[in-house]
Protein backbone atom coordinates (compact mmCIF):
# COMPACT_ATOMS: atom_id res chain seq x y z
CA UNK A 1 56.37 -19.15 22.27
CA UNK A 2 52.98 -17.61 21.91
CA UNK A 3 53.56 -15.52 18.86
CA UNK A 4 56.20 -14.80 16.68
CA UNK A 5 59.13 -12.27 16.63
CA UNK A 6 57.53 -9.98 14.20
CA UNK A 7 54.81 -9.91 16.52
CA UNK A 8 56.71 -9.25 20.01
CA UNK A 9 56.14 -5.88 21.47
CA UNK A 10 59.11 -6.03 23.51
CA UNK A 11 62.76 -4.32 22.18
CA UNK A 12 64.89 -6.87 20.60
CA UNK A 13 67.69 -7.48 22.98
CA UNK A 14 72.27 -7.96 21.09
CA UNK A 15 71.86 -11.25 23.37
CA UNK A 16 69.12 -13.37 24.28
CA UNK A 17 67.85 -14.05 27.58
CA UNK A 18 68.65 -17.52 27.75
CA UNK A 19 72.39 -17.02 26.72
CA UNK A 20 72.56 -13.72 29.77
CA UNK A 21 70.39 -15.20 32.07
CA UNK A 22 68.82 -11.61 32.69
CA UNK A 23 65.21 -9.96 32.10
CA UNK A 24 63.79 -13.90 31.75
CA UNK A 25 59.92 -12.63 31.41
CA UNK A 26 57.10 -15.16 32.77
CA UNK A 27 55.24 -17.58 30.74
CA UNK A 28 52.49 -16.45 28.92
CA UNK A 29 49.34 -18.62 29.81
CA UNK A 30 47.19 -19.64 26.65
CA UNK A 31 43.57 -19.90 27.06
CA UNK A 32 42.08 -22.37 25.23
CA UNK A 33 38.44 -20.84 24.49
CA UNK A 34 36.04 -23.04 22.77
CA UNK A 35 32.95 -21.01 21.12
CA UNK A 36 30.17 -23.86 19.65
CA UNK A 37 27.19 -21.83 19.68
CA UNK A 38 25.59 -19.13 18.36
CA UNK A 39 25.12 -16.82 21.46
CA UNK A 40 28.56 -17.75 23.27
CA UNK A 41 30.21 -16.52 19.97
CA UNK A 42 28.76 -12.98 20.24
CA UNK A 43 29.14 -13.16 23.99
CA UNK A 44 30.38 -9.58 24.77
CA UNK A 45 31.35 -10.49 28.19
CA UNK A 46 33.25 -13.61 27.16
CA UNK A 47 36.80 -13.59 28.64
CA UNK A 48 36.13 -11.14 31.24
CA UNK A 49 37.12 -11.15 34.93
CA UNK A 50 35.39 -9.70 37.41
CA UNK A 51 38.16 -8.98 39.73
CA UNK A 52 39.87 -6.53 37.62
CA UNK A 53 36.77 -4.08 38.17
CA UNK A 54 37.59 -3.69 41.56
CA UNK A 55 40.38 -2.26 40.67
CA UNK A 56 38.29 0.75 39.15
CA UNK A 57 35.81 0.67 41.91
CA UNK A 58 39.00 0.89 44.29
CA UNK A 59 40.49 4.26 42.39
CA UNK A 60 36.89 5.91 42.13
CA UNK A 61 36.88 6.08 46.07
CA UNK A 62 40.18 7.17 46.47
CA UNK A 63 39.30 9.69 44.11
CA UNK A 64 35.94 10.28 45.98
CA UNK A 65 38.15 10.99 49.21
CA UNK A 66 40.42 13.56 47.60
CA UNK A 67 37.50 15.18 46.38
CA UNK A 68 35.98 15.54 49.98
CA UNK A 69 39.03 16.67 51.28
CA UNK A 70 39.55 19.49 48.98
CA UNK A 71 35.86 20.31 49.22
CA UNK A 72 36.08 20.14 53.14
CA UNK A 73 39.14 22.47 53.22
CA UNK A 74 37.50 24.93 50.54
CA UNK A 75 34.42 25.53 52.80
CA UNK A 76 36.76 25.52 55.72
CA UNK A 77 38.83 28.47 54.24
CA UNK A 78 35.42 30.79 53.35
CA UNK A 79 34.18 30.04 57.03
CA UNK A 80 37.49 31.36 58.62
CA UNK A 81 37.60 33.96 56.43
CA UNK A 82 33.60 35.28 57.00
CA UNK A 83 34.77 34.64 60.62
CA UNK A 84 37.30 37.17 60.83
CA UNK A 85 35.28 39.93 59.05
CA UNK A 86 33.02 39.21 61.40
CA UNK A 87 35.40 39.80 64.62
CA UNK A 88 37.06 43.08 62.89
CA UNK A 89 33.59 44.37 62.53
CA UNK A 90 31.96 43.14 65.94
CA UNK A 91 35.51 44.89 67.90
CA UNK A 92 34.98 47.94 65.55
CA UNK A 93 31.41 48.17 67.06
CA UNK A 94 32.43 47.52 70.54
CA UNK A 95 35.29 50.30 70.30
CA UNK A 96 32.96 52.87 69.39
CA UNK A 97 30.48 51.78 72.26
CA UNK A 98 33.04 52.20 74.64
CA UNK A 99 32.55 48.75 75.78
CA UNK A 100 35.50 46.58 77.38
CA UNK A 101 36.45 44.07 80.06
CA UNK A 102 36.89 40.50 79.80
CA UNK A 103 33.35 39.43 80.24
CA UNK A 104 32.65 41.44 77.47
CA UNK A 105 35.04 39.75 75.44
CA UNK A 106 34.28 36.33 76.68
CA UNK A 107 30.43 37.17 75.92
CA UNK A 108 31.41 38.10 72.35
CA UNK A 109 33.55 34.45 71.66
CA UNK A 110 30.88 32.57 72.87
CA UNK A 111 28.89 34.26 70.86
CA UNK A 112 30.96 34.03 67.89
CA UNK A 113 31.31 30.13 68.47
CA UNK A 114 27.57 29.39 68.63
CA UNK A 115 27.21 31.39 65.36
CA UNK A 116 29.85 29.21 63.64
CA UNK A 117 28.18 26.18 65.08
CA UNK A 118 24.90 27.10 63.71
CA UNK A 119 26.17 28.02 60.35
CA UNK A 120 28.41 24.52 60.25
CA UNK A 121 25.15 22.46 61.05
CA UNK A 122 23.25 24.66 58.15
CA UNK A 123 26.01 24.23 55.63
CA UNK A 124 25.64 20.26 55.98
CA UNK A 125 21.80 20.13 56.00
CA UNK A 126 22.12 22.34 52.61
CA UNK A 127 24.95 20.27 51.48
CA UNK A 128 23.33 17.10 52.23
CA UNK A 129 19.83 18.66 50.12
CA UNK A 130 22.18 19.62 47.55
CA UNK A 131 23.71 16.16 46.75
CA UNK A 132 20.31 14.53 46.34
CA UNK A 133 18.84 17.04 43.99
CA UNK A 134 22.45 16.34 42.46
CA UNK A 135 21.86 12.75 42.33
CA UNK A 136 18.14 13.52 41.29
CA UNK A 137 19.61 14.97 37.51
CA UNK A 138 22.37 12.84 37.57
CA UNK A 139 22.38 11.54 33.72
CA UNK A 140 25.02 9.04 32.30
CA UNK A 141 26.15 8.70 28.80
CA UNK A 142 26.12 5.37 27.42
CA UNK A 143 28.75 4.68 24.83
CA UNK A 144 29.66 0.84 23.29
CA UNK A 145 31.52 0.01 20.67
CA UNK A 146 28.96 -2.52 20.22
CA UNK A 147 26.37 -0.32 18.90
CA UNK A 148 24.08 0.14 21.76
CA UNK A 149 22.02 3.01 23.09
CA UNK A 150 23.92 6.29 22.98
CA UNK A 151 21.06 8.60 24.35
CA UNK A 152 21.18 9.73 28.14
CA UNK A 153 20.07 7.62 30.64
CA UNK A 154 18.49 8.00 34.28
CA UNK A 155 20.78 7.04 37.18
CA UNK A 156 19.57 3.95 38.44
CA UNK A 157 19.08 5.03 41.67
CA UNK A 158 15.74 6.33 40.86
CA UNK A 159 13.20 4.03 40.90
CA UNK A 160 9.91 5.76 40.05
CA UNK A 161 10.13 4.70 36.51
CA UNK A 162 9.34 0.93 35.39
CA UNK A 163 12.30 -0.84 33.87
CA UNK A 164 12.42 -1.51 30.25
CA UNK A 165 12.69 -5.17 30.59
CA UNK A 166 9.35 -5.53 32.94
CA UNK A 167 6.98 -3.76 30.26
CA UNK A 168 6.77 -7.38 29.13
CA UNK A 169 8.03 -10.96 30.28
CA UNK A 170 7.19 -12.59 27.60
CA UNK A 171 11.11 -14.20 25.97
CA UNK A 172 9.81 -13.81 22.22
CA UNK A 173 9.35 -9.93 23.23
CA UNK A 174 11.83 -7.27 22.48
CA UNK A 175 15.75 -7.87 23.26
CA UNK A 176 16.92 -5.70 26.23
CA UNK A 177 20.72 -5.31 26.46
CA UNK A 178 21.77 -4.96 30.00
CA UNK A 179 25.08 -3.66 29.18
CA UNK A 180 23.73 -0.92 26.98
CA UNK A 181 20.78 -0.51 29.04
CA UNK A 182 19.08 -0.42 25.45
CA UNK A 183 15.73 -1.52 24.27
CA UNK A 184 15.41 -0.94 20.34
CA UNK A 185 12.13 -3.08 19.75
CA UNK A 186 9.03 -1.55 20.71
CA UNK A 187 7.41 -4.18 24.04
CA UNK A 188 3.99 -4.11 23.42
CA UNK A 189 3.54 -2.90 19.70
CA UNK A 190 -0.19 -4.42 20.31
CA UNK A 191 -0.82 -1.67 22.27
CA UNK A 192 -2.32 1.50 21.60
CA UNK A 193 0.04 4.65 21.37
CA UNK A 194 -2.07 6.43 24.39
CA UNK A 195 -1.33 3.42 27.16
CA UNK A 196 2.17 2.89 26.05
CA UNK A 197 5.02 4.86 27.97
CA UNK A 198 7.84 3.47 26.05
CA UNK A 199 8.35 3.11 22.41
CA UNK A 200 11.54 1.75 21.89
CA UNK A 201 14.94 3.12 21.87
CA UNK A 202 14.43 3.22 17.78
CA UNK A 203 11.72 6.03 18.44
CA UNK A 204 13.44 8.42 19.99
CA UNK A 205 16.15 8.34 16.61
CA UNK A 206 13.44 8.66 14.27
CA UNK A 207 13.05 12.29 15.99
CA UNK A 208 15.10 15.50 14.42
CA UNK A 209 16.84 15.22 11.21
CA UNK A 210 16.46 11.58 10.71
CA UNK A 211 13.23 11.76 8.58
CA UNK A 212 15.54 13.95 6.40
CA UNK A 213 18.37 12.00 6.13
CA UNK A 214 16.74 8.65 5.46
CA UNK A 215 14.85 10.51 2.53
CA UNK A 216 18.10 11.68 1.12
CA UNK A 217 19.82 7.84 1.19
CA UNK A 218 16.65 6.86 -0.35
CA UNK A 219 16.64 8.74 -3.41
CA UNK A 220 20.74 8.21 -3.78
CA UNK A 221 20.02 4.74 -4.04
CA UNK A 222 16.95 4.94 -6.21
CA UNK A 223 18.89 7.13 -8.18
CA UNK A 224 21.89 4.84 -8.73
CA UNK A 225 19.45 1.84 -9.64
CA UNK A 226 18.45 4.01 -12.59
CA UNK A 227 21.87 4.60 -13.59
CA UNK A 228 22.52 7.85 -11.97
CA UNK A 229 26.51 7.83 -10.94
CA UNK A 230 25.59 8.83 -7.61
CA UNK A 231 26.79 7.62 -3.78
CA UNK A 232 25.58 8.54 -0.53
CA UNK A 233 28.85 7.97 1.46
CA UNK A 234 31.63 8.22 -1.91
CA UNK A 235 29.75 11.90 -2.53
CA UNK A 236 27.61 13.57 -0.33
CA UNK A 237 27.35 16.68 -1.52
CA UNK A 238 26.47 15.49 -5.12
CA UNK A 239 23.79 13.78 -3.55
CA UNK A 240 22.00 16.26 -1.77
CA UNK A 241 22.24 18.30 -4.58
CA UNK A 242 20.70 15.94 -6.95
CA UNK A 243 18.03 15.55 -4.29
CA UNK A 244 17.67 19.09 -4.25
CA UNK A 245 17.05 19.27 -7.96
CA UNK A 246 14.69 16.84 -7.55
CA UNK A 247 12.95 18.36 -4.93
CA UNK A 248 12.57 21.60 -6.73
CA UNK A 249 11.70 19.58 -9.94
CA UNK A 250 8.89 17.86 -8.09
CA UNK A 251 7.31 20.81 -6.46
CA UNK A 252 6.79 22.58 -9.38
CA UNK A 253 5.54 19.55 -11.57
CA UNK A 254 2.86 19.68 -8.31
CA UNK A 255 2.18 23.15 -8.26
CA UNK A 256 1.41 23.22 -12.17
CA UNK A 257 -0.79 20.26 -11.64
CA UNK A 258 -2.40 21.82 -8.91
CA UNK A 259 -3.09 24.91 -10.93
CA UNK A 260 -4.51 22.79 -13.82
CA UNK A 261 -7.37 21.82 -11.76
CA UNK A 262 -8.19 24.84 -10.19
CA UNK A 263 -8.31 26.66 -13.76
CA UNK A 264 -10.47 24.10 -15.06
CA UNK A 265 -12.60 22.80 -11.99
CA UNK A 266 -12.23 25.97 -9.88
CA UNK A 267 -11.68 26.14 -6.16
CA UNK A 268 -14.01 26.53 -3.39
CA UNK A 269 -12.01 28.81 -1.49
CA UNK A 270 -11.47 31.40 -4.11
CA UNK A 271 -13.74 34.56 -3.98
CA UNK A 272 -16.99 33.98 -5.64
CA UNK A 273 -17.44 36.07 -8.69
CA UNK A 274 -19.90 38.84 -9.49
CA UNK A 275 -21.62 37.08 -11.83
CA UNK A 276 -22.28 34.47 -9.47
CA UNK A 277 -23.38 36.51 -6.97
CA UNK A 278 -26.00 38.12 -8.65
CA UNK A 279 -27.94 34.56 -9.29
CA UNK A 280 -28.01 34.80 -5.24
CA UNK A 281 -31.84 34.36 -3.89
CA UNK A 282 -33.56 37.33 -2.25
CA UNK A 283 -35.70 37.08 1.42
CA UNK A 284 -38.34 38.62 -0.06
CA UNK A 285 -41.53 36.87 1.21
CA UNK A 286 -43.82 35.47 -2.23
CA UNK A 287 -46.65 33.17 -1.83
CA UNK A 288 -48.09 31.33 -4.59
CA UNK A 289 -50.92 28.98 -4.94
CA UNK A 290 -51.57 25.47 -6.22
CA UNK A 291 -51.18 26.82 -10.12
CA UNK A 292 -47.55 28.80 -9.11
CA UNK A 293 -49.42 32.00 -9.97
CA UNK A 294 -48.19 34.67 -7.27
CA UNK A 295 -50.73 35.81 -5.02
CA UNK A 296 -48.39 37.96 -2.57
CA UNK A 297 -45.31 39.32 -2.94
CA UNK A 298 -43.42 40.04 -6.52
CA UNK A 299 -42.74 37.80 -8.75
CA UNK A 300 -38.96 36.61 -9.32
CA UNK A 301 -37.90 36.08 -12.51
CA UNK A 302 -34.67 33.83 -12.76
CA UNK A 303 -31.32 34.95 -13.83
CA UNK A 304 -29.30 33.55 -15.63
CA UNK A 305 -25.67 34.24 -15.87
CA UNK A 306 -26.06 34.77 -19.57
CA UNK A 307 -27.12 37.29 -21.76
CA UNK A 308 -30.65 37.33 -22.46
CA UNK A 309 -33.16 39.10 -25.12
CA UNK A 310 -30.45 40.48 -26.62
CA UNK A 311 -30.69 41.25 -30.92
CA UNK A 312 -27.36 42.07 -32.12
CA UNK A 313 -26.10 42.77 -35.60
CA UNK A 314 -29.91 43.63 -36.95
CA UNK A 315 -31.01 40.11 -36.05
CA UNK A 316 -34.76 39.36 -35.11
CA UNK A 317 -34.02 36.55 -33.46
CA UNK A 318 -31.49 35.74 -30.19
CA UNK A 319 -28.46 33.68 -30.84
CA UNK A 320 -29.25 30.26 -30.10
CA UNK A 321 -32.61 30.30 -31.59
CA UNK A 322 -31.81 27.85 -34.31
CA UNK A 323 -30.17 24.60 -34.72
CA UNK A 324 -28.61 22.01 -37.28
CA UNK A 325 -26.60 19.42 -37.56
CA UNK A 326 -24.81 20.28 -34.53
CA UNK A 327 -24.49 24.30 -34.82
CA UNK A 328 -26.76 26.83 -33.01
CA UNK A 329 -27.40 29.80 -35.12
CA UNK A 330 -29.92 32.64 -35.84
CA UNK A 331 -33.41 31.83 -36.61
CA UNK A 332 -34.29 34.99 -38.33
CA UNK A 333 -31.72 33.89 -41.44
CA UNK A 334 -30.71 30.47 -40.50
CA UNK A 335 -27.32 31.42 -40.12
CA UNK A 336 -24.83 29.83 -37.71
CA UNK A 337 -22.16 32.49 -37.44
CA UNK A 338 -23.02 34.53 -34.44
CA UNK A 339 -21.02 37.82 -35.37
CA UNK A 340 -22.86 37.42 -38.62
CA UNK A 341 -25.26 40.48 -40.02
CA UNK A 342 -28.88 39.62 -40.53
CA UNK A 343 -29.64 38.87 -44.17
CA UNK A 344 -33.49 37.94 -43.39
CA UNK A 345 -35.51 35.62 -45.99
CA UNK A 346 -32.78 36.14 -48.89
CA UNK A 347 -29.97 34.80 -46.45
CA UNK A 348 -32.39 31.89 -45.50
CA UNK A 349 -33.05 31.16 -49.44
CA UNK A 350 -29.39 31.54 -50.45
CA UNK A 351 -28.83 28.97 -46.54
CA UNK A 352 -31.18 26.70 -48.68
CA UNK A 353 -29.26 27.26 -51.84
CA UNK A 354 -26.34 26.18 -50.44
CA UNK A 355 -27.24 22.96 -48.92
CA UNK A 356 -28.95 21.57 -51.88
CA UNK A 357 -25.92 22.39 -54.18
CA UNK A 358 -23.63 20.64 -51.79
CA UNK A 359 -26.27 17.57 -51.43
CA UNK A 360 -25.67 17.41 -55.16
CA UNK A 361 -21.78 17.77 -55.24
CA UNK A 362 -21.82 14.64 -52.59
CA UNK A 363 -24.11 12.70 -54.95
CA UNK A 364 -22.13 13.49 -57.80
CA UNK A 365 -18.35 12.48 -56.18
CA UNK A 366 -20.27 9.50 -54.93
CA UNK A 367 -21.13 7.87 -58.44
CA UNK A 368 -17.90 9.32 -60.09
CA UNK A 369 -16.06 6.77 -57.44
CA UNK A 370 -18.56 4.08 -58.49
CA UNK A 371 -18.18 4.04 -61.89
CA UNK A 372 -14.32 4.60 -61.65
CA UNK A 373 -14.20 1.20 -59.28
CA UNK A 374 -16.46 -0.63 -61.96
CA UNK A 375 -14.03 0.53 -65.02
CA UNK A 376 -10.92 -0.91 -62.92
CA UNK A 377 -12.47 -4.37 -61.98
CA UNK A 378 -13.57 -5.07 -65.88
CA UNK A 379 -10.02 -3.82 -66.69
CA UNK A 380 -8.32 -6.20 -64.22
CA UNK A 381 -6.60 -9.05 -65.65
CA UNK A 382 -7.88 -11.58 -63.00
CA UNK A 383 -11.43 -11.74 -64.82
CA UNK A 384 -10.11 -15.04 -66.79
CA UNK A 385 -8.87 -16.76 -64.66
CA UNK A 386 -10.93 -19.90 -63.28
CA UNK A 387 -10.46 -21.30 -60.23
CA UNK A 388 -10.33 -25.23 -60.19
CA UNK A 389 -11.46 -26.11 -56.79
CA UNK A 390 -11.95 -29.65 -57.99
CA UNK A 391 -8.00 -29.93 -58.69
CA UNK A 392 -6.80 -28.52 -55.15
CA UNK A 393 -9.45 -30.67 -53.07
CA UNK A 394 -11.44 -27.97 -51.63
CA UNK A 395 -14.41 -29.18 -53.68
CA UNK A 396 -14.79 -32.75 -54.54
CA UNK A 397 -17.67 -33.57 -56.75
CA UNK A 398 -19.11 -37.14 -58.20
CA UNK A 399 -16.65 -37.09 -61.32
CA UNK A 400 -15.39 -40.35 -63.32
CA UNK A 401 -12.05 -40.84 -63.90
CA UNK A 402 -10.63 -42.40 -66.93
CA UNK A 403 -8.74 -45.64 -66.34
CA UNK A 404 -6.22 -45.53 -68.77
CA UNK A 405 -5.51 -41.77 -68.00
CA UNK A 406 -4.46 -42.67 -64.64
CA UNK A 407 -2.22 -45.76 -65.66
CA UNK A 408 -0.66 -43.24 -67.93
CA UNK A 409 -0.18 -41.06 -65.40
CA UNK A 410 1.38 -43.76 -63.06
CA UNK A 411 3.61 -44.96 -65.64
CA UNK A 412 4.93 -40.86 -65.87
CA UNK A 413 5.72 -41.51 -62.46
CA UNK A 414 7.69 -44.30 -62.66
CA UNK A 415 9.46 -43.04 -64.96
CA UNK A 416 10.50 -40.19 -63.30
CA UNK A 417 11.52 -41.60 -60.07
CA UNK A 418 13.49 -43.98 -62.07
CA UNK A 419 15.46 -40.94 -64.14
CA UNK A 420 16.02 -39.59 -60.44
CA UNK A 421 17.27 -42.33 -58.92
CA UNK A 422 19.44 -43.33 -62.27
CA UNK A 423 20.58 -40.02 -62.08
CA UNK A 424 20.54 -39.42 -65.55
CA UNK A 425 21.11 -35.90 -66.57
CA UNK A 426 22.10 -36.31 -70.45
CA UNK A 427 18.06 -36.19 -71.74
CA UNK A 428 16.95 -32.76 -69.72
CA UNK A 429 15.67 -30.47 -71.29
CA UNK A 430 17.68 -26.45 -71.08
CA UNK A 431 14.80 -25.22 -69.07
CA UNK A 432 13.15 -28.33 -66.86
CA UNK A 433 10.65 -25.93 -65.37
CA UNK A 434 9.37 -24.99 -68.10
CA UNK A 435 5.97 -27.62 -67.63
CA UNK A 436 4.63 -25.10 -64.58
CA UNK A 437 1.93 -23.26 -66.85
CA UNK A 438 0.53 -26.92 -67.05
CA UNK A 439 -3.02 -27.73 -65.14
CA UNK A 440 -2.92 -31.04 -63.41
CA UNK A 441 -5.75 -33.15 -63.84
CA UNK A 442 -8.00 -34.97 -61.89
CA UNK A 443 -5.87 -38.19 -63.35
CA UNK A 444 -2.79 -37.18 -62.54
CA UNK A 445 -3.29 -35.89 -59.08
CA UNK A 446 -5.15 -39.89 -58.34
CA UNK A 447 -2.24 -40.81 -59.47
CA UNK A 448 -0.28 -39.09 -57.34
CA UNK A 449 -2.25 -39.66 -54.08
CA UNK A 450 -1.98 -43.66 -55.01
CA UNK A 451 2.11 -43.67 -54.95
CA UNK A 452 1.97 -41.37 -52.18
CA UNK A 453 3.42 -43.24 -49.06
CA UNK A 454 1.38 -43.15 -46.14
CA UNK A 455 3.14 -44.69 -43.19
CA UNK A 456 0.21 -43.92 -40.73
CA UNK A 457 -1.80 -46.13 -42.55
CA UNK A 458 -2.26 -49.29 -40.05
CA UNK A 459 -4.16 -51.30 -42.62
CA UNK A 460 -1.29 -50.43 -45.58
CA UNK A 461 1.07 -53.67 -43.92
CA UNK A 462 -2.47 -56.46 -44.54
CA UNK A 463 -2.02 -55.92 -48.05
CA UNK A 464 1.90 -55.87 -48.33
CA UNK A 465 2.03 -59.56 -49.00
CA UNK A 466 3.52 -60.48 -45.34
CA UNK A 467 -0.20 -62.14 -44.10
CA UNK A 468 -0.18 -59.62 -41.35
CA UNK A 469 3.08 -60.43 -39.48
CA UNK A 470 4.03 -56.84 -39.92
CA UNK A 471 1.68 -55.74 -37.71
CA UNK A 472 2.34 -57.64 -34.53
């Protein structure tokens, strides 16, 4: 058995064949089909038989001949039928002449049968034209389930155009599928655009709505990186909405942008305004000489888009005729408020005034900081205390150290790691931090760099008492 009985698409019989000895089907013959490689794997014509497509070839020309028959006997039935109009109206005509006889007749049959000839042998040359322009726009649709080209093809009885797998021979070009008739690749992408005829199959789907489309998948998946709940295929509707939102969002955002720069920078292909247009040069002909003094013509005087010469608010003086520290003001009063009335030598006086008694507010809050920073550095509580640079090492003078200090201050030692290592608690004092106020001396801290254990020390084993052996 080939498969099993769940698996048998025949209807399960009351008795078996073998016990009826009826219906006994043929064995089923088992191919054993053994793929190794790569390409014989993905082999789309693996396991098929080329006999079994005559079978197609065999009903398309039976098909063919029905067709022709019913075709022939169509154009037969019009022809009989023009035919007869043709003899009611030709023995209509002859009636009314007053025409008869049999050679009459017999002239008007052969007549009639050299039309029909004529008209037979037309039909077939127009038929004949007809089935090659036919076969000229003949296109075929090209559908595999194997994902190859699905746009219309030329029938490949026309030869005019080169085939897609002669644009180039080289084997590490593009792949041509000669099922599919498809070319995705581009042949020659070295090429320039304007001697290429063929792009690829891939080119002609990156025409229409495509551009669109891969847009929209693009932003779906950018926005489900970000965390966006959003699927092309689970939802598309939520998608292009999004991506419509964002759209929207992102025109705007470019628009106000855009408008930024033109209110600040301007644009070049807005009107020009009046103002502008009035600082315009003239074609009035001046000549000057060698000074610039004008010895024909008039005299231009250049505008400027400002206002010029002009006293306002009883001023003697322009706006912009003075300046300090940064600020353009009248010159007339010295003041630096331009909608400001004139106040003339008292305003500059009382301008004057002014300055001097803030000079001297300045100087004042200047020492009143001083002396309050002096009053809290004597106040400060740091002032006594000395710093012992000698004690901490970062000043070592030439100093002499008492002898019997530092034994003293050994023997402290020793007894202290001797209380720690006793362990005896009984003689400590309530508060055993209470010696922290204490300065060290320069004794005591000899003392402590001389039981200080210095392992690093290579020349600390010589004088252990060990003659050296330590060392090896």
């Amino acid at each position: 058995m080939t498969h099993k009985t769940k698996d048998c698409l025949e209807r399960p019989r009351t008795k078996g064949a073998k016990f009826t000895n009826k219906n006994i089907a043929p064995d089923e013959k088992v191919e054993d089909i053994s793929l190794s490689g790569f390409e014989s794997k993905r082999d789309r014509w693996n396991g098929y038989d080329a006999k079994e497509y005559a079978r197609v070839v065999d009903r398309f020309e039976q098909l063919e001949e029905v067709r022709k028959e019913i075709k022939k006997k169509e154009q037969l039935d019009a022809l009989h039928k023009q035919r007869g109009e043709e003899d009611a109206k030709a023995a209509a005509e002859a009636l009314e002449a007053g025409e008869g006889g049999e050679g009459a007749e017999g002239g008007a049959v052969d007549e009639d049968e050299t039309k029909i000839k004529e008209e037979e042998e037309a039909g077939e040359q127009g038929k004949g034209r007809r089935r090659r322009r036919a076969s000229a726009r003949v296109k075929k649709r090209v559908r595999t389930t194997a994902g190859g080209s699905t746009g219309s093809v030329r029938n490949l009885r026309i030869r005019e155009d080169i085939a897609k797998y002669l644009l180039n021979l080289d084997t590490n070009s593009a792949y041509y599928d000669p099922k599919s008739r498809s070319m995705r690749e581009d042949p020659n992408p070295d090429k320039p655009d304007s001697e290429k005829l063929f792009f690829g199959d891939n080119f002609v789907r990156q025409g229409g709505e495509h551009q669109a489309w891969q847009a929209l998948t693009l932003h779906s998946i950018d926005a489900h990186d970000k965390g966006l709940d959003v699927h092309m295929q689970a939802n598309p509707s939520l998608a292009e909405m999004l991506y419509k939102q964002f759209k929207e969002k992102k025109d705007k955002l470019e628009d106000k942008s855009k408008q930024s720069v033109v209110e600040k920078y301007g644009s070049a292909a807005a009107p020009m305004p009046e103002d502008i247009k009035s600082l315009a040069g003239s074609e009035r002909y001046v000549e000057y000489d060698r000074s610039g003094r004008v010895i024909k013509g008039v005299e231009v005087k250049a505008k400027s888009r400002y206002e010029e010469d002009v006293l306002i608010n009883n001023h003697t003086a322009v706006w912009g005729s003075w300046w300090k520290d940064g600020h353009w003001g009248f010159a007339c009063c010295r003041s630096c408020v331009k909608q400001s009335y004139c106040t003339g030598k008292a305003g500059e006086a009382a301008a004057s005034e002014v300055d001097e008694a803030m000079l001297a507010n300045m100087l004042a809050a200047a020492q009143e900081k001083e002396a309050a920073d002096l009053k809290k550095r004597q106040e400060s509580k740091l002032n006594d205390y000395q710093f012992q640079s000698d004690v901490w090492g970062t000043d070592a003078p030439d100093k002499e150290l008492d002898r019997k200090k530092v034994e003293a201050a050994l023997r402290k030692l020793d007894e202290k790691e001797k209380a720690a290592v006793e362990g005896d608690q009984s003689k400590r004092k309530f508060n055993s931090l209470d010696n922290q106020g204490e300065v060290v001396t320069a004794e005591e801290m000899e003392a402590y760099r001389i039981k200080k254990s210095r392992g690093e020390d290579p020349m600390l084993a010589k004088g252990a008492g060990t003659e050296g052996y330590d060392m090896l």
